[in-house]
ModelCIF file with pLDDT and N, C-alpha, C, O atoms, coordinates in Angstrom:
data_MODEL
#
_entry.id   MODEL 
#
_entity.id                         1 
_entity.type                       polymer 
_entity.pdbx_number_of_molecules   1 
#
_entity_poly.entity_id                      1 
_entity_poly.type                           'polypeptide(L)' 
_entity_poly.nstd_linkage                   no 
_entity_poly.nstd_monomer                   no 
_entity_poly.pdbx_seq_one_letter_code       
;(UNK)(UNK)(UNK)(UNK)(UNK)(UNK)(UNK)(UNK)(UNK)(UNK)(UNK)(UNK)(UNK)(UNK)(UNK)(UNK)
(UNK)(UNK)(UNK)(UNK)(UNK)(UNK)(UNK)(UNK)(UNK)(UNK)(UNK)(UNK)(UNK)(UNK)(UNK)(UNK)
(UNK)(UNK)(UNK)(UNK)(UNK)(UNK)(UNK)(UNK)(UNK)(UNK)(UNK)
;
_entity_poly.pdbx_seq_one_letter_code_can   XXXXXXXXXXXXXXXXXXXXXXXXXXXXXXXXXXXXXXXXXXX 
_entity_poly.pdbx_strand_id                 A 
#
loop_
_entity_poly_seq.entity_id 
_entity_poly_seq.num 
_entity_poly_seq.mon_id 
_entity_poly_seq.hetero 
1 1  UNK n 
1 2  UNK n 
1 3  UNK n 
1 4  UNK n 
1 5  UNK n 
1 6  UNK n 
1 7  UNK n 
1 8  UNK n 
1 9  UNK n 
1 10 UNK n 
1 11 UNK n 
1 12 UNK n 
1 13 UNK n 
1 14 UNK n 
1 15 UNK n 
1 16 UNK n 
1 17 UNK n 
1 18 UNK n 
1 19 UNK n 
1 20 UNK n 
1 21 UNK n 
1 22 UNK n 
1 23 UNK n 
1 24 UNK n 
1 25 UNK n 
1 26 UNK n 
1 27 UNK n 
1 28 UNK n 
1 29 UNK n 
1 30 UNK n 
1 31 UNK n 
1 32 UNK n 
1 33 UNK n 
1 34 UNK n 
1 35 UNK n 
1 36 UNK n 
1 37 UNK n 
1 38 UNK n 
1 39 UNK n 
1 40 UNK n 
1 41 UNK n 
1 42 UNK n 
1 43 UNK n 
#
_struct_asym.id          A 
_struct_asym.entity_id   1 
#
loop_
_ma_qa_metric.id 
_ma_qa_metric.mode 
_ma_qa_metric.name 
_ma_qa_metric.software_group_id 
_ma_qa_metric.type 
1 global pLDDT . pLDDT 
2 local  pLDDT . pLDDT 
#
_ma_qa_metric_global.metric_id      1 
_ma_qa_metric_global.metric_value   88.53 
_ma_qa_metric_global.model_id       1 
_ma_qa_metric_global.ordinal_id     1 
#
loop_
_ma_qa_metric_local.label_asym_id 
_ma_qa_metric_local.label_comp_id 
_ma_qa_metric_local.label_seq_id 
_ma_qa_metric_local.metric_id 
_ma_qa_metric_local.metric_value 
_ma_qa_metric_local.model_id 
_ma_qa_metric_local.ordinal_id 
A UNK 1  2 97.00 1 1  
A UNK 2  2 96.00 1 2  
A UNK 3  2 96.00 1 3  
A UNK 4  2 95.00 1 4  
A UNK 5  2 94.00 1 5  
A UNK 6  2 94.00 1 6  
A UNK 7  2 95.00 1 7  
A UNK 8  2 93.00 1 8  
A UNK 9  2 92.00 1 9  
A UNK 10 2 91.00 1 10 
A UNK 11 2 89.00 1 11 
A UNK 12 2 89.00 1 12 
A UNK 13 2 87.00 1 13 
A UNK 14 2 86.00 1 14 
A UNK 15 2 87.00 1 15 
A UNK 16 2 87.00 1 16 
A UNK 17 2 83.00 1 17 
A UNK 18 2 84.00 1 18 
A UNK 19 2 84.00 1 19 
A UNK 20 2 84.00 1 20 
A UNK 21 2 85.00 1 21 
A UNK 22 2 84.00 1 22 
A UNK 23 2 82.00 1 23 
A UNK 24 2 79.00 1 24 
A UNK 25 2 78.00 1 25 
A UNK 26 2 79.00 1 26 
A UNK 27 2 78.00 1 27 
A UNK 28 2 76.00 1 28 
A UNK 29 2 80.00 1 29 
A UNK 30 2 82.00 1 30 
A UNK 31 2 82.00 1 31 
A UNK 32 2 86.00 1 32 
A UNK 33 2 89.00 1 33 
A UNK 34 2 94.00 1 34 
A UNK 35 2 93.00 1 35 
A UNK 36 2 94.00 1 36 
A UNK 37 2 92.00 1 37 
A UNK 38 2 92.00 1 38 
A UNK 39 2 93.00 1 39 
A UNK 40 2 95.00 1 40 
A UNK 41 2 97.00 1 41 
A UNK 42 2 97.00 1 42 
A UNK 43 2 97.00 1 43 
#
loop_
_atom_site.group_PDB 
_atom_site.id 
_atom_site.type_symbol 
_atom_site.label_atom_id 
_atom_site.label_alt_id 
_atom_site.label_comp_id 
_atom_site.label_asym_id 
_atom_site.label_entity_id 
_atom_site.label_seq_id 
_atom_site.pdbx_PDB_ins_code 
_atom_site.Cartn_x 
_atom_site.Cartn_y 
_atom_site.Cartn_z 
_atom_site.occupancy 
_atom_site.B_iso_or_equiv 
_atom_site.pdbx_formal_charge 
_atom_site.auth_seq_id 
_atom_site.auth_comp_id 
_atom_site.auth_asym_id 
_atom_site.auth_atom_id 
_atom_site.pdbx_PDB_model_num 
ATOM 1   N N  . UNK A 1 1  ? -3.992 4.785  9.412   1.00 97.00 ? 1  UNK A N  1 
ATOM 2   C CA . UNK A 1 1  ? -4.068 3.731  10.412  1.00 97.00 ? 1  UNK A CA 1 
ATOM 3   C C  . UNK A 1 1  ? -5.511 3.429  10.818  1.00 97.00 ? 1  UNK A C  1 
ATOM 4   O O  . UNK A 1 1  ? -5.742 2.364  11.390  1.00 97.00 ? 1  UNK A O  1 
ATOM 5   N N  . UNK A 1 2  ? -6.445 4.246  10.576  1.00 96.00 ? 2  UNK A N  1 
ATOM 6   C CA . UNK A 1 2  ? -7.930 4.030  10.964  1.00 96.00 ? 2  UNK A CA 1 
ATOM 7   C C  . UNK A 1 2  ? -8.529 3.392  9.931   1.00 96.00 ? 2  UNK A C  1 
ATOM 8   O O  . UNK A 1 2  ? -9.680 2.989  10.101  1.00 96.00 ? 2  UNK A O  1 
ATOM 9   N N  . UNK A 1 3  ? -7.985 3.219  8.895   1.00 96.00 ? 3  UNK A N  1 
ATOM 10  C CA . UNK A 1 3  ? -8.422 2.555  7.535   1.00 96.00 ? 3  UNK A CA 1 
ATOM 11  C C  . UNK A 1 3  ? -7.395 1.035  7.333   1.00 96.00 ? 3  UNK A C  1 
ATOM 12  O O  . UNK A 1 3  ? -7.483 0.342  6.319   1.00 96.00 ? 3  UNK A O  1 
ATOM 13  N N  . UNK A 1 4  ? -6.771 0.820  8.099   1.00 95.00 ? 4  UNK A N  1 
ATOM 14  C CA . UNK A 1 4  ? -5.825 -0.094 7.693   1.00 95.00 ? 4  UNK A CA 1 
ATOM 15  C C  . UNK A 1 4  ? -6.196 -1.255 7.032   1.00 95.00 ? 4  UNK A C  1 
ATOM 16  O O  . UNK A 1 4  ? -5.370 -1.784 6.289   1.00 95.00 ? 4  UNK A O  1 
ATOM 17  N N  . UNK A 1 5  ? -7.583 -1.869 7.211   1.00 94.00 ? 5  UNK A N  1 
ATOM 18  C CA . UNK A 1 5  ? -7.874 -3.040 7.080   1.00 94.00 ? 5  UNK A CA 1 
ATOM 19  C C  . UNK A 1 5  ? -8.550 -3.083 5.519   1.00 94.00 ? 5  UNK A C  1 
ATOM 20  O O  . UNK A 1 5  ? -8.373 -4.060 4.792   1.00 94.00 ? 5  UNK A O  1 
ATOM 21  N N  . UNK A 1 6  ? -9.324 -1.933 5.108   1.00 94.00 ? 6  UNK A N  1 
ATOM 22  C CA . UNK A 1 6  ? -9.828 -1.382 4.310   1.00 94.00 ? 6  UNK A CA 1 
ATOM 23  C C  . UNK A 1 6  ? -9.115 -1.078 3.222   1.00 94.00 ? 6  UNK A C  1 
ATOM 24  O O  . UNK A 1 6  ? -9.552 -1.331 2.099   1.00 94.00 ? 6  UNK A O  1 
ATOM 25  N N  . UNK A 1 7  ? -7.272 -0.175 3.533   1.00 95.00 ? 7  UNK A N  1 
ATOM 26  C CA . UNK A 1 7  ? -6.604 -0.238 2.519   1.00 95.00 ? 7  UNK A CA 1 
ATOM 27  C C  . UNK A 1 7  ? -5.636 -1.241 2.035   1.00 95.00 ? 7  UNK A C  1 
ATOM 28  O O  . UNK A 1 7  ? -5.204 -1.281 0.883   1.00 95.00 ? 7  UNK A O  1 
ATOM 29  N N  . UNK A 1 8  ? -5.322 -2.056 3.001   1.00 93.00 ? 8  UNK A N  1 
ATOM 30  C CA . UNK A 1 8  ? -4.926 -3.419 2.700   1.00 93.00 ? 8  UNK A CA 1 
ATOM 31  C C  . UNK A 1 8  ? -5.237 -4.189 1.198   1.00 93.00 ? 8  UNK A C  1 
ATOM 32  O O  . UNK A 1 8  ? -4.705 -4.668 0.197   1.00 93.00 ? 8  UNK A O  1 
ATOM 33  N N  . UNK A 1 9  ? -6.339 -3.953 1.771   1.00 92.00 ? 9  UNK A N  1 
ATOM 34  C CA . UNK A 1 9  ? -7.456 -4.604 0.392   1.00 92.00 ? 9  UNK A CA 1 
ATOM 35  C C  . UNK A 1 9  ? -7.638 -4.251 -0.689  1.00 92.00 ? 9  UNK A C  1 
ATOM 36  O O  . UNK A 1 9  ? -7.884 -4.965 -1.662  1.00 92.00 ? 9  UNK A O  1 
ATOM 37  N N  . UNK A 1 10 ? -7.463 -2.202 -0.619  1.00 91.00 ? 10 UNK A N  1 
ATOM 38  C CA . UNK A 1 10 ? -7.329 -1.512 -1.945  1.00 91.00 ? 10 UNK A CA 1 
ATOM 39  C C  . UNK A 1 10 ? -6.012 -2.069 -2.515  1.00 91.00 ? 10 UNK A C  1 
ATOM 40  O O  . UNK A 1 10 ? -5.922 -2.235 -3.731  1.00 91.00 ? 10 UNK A O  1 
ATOM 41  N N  . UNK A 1 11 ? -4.821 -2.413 -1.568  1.00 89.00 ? 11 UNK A N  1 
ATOM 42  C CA . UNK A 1 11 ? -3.613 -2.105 -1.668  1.00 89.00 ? 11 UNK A CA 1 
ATOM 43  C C  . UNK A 1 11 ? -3.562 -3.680 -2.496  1.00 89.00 ? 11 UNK A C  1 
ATOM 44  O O  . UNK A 1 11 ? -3.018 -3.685 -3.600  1.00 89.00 ? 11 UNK A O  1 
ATOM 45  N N  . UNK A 1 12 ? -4.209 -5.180 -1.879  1.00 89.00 ? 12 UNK A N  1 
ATOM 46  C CA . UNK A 1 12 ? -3.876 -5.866 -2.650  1.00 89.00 ? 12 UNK A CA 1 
ATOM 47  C C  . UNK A 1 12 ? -4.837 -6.227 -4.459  1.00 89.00 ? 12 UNK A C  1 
ATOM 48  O O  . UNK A 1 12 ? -4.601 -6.975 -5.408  1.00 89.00 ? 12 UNK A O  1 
ATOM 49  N N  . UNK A 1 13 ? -5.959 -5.177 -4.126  1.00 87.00 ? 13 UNK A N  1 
ATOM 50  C CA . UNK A 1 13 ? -6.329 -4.988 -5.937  1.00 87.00 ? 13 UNK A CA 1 
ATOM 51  C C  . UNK A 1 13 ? -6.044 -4.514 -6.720  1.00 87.00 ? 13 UNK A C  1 
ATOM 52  O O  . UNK A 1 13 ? -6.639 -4.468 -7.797  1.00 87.00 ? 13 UNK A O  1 
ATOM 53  N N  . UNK A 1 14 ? -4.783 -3.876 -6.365  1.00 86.00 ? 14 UNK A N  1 
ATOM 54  C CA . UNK A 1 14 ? -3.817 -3.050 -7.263  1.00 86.00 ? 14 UNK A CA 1 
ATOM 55  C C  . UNK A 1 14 ? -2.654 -3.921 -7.847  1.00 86.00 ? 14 UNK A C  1 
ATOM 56  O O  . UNK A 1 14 ? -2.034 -3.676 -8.882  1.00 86.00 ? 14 UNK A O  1 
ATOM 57  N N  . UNK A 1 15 ? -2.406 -5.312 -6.740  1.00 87.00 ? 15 UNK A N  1 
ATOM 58  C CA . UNK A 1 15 ? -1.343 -5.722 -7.757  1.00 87.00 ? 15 UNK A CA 1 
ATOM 59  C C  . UNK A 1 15 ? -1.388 -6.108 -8.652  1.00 87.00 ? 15 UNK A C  1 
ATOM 60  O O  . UNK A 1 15 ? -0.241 -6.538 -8.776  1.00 87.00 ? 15 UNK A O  1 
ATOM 61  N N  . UNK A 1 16 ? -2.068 -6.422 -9.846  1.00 87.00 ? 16 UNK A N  1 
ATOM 62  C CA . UNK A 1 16 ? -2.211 -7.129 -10.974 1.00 87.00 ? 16 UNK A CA 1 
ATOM 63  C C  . UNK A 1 16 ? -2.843 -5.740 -12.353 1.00 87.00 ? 16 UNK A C  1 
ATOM 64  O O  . UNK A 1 16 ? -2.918 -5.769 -13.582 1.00 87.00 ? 16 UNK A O  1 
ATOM 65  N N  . UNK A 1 17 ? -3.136 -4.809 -11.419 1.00 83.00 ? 17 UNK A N  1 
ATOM 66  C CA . UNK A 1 17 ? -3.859 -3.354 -12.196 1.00 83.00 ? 17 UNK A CA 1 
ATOM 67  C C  . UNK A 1 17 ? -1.850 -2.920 -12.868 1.00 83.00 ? 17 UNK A C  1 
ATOM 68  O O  . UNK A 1 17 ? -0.683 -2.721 -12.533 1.00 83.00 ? 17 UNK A O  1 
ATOM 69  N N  . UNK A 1 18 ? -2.979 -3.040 -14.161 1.00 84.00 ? 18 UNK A N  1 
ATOM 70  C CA . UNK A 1 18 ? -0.852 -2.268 -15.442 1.00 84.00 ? 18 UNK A CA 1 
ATOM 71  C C  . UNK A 1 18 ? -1.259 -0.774 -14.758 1.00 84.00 ? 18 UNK A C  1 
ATOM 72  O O  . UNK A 1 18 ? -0.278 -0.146 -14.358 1.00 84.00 ? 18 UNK A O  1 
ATOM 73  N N  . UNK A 1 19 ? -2.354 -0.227 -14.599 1.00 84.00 ? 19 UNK A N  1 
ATOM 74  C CA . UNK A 1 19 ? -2.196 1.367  -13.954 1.00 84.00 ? 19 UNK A CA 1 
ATOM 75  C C  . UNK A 1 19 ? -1.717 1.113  -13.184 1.00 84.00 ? 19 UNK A C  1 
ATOM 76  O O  . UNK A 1 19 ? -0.561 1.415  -13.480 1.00 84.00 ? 19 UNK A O  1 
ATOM 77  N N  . UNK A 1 20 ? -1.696 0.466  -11.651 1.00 84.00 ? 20 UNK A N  1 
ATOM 78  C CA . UNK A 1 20 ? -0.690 1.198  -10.593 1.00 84.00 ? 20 UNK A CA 1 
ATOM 79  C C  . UNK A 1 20 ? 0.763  0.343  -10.747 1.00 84.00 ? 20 UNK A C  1 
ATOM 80  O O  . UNK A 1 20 ? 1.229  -0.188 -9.739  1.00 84.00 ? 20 UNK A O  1 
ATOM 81  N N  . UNK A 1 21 ? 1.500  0.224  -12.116 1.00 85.00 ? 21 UNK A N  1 
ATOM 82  C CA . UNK A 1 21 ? 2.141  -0.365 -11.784 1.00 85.00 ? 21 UNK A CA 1 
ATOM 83  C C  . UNK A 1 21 ? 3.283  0.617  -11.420 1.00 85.00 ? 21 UNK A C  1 
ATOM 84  O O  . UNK A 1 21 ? 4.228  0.070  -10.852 1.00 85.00 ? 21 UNK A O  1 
ATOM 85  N N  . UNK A 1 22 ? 3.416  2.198  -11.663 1.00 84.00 ? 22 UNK A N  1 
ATOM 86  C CA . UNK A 1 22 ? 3.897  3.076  -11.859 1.00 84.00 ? 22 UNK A CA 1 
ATOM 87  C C  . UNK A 1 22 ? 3.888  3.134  -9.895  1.00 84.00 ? 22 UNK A C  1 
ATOM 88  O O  . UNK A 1 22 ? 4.539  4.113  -9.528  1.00 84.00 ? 22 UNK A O  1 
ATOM 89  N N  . UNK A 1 23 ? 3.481  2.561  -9.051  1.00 82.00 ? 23 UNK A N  1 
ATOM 90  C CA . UNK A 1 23 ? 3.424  2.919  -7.544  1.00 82.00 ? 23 UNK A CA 1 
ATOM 91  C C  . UNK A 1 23 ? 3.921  1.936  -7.218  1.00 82.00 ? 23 UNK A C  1 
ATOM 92  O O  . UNK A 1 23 ? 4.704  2.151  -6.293  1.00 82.00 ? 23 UNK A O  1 
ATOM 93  N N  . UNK A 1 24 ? 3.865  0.662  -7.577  1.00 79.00 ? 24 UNK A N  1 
ATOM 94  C CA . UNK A 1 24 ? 4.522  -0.860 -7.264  1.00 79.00 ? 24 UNK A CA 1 
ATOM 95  C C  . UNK A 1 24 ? 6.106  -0.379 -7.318  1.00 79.00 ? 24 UNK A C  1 
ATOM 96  O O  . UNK A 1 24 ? 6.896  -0.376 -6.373  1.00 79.00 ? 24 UNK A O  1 
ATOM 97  N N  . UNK A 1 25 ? 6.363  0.046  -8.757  1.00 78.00 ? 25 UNK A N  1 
ATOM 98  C CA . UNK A 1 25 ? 8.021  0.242  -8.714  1.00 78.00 ? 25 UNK A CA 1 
ATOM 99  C C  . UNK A 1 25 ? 8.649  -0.584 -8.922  1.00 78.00 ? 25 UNK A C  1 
ATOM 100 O O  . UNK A 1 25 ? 9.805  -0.439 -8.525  1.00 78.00 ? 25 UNK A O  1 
ATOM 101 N N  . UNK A 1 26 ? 8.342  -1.826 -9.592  1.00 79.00 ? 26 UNK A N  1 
ATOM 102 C CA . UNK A 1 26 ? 8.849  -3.199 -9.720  1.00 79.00 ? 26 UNK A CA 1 
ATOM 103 C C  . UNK A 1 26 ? 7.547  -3.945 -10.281 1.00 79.00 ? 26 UNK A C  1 
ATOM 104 O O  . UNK A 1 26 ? 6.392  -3.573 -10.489 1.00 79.00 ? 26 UNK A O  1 
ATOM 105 N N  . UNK A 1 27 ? 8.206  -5.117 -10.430 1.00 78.00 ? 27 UNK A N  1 
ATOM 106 C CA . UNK A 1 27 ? 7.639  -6.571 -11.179 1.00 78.00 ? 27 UNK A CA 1 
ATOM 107 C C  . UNK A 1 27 ? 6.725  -6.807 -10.181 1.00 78.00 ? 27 UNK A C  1 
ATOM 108 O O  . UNK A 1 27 ? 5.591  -7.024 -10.609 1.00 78.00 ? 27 UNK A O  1 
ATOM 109 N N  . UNK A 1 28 ? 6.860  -6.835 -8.953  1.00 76.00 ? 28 UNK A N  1 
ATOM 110 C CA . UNK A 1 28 ? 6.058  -7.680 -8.083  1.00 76.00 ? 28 UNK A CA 1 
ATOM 111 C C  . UNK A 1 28 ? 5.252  -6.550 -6.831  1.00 76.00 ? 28 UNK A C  1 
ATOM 112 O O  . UNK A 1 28 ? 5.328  -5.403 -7.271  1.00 76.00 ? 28 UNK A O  1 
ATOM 113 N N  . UNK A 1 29 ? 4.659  -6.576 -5.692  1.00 80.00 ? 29 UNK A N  1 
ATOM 114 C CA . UNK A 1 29 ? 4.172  -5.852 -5.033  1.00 80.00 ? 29 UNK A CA 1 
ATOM 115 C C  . UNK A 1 29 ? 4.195  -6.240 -4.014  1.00 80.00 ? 29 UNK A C  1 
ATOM 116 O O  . UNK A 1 29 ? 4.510  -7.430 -4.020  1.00 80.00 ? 29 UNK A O  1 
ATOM 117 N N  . UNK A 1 30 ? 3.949  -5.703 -2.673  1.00 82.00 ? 30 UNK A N  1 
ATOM 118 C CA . UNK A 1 30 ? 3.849  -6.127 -1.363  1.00 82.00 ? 30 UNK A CA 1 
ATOM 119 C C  . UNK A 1 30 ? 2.617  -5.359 -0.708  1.00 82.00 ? 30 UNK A C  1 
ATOM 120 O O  . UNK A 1 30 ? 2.119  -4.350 -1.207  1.00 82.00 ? 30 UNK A O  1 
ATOM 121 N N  . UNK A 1 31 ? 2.112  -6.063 0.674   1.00 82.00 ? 31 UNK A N  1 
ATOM 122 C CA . UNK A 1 31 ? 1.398  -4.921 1.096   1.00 82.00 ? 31 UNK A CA 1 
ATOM 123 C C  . UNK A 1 31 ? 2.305  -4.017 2.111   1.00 82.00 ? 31 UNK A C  1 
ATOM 124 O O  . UNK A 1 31 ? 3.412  -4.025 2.650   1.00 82.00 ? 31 UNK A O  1 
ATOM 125 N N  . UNK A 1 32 ? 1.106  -3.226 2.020   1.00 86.00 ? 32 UNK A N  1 
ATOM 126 C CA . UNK A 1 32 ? 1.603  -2.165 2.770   1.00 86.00 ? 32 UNK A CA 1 
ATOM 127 C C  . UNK A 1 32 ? 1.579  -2.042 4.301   1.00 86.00 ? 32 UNK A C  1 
ATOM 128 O O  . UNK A 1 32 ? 0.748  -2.422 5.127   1.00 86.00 ? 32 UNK A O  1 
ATOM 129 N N  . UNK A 1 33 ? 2.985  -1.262 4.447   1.00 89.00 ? 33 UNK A N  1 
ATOM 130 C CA . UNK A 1 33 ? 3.257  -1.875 6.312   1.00 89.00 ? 33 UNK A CA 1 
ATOM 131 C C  . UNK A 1 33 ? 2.984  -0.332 6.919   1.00 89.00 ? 33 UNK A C  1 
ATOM 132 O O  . UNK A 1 33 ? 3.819  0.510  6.589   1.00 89.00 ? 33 UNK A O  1 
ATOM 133 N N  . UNK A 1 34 ? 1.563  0.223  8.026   1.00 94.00 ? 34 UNK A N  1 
ATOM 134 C CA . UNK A 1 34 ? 1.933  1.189  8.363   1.00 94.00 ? 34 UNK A CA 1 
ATOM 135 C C  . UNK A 1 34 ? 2.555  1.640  9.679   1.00 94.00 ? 34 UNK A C  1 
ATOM 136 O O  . UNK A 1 34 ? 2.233  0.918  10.623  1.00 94.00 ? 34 UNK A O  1 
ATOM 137 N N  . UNK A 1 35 ? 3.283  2.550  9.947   1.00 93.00 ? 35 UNK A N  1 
ATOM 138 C CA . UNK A 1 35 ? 3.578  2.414  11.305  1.00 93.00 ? 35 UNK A CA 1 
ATOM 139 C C  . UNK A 1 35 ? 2.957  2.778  12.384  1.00 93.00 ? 35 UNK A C  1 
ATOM 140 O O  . UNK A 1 35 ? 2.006  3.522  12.148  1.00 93.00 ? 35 UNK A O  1 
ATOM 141 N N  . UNK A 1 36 ? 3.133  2.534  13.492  1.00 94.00 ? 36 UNK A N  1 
ATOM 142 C CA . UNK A 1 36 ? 2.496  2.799  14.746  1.00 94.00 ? 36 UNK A CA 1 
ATOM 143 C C  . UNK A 1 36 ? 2.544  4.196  15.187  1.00 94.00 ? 36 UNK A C  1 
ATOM 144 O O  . UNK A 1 36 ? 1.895  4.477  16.195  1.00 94.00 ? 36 UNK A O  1 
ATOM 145 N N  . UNK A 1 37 ? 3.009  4.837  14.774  1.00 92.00 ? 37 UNK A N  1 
ATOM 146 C CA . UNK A 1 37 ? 3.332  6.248  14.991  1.00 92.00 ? 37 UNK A CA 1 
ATOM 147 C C  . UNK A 1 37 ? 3.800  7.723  13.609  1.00 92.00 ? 37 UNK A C  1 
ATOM 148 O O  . UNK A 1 37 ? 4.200  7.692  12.445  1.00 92.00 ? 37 UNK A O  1 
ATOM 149 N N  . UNK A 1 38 ? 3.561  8.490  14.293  1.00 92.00 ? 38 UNK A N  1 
ATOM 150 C CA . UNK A 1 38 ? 3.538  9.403  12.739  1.00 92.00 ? 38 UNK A CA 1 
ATOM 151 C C  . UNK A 1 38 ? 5.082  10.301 12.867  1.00 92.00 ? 38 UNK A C  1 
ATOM 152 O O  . UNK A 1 38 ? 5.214  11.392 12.312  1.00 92.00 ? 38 UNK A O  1 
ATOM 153 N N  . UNK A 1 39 ? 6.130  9.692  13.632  1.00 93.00 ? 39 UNK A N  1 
ATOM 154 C CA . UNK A 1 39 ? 7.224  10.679 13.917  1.00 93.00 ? 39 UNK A CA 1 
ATOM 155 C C  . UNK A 1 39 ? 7.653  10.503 12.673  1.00 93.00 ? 39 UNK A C  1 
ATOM 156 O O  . UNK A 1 39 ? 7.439  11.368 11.824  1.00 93.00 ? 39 UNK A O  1 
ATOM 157 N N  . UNK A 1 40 ? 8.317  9.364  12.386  1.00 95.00 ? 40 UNK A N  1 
ATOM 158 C CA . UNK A 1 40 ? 9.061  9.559  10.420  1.00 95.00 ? 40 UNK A CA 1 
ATOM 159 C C  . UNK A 1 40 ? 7.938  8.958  9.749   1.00 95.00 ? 40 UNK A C  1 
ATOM 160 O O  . UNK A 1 40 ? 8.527  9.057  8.672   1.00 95.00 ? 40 UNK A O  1 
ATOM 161 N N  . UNK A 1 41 ? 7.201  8.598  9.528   1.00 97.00 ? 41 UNK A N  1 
ATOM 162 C CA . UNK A 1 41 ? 6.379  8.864  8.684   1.00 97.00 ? 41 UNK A CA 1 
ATOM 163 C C  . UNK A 1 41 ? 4.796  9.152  8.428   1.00 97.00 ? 41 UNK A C  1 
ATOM 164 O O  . UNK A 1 41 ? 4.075  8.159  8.523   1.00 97.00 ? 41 UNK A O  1 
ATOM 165 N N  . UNK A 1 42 ? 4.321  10.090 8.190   1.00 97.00 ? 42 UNK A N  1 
ATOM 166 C CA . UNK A 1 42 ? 2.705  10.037 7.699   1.00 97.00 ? 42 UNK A CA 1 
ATOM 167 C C  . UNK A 1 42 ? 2.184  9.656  6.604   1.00 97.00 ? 42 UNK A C  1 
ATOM 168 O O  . UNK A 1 42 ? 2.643  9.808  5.472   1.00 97.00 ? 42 UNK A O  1 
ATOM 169 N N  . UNK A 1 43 ? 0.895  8.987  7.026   1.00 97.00 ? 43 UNK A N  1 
ATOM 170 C CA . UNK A 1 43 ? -0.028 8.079  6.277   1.00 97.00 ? 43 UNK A CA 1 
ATOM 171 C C  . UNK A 1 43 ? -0.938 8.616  6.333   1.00 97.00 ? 43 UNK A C  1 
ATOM 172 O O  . UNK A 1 43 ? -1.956 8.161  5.811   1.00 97.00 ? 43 UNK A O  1 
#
């Protein structure tokens, strides 16, 4: 969450990379949503 803006950006130069397509999980990609809090999940 202290990087959010920063990984956004990693997150959207990855969609078109054939390496991460193995993290996409699909044809297409989204960015990434983090949450406001770390109870169910950490980032």
């Amino acid at each position: 969450q202290l990087y959010k803006d920063a990984l956004r950006r990693r997150f959207l130069e990855s969609w078109y990379n054939m390496e991460d397509m193995y993290w996409h999980g699909a044809t297409g990609a989204e960015l990434i949503e983090l949450p406001d809090d770390n109870y169910n999940k950490h980032c």
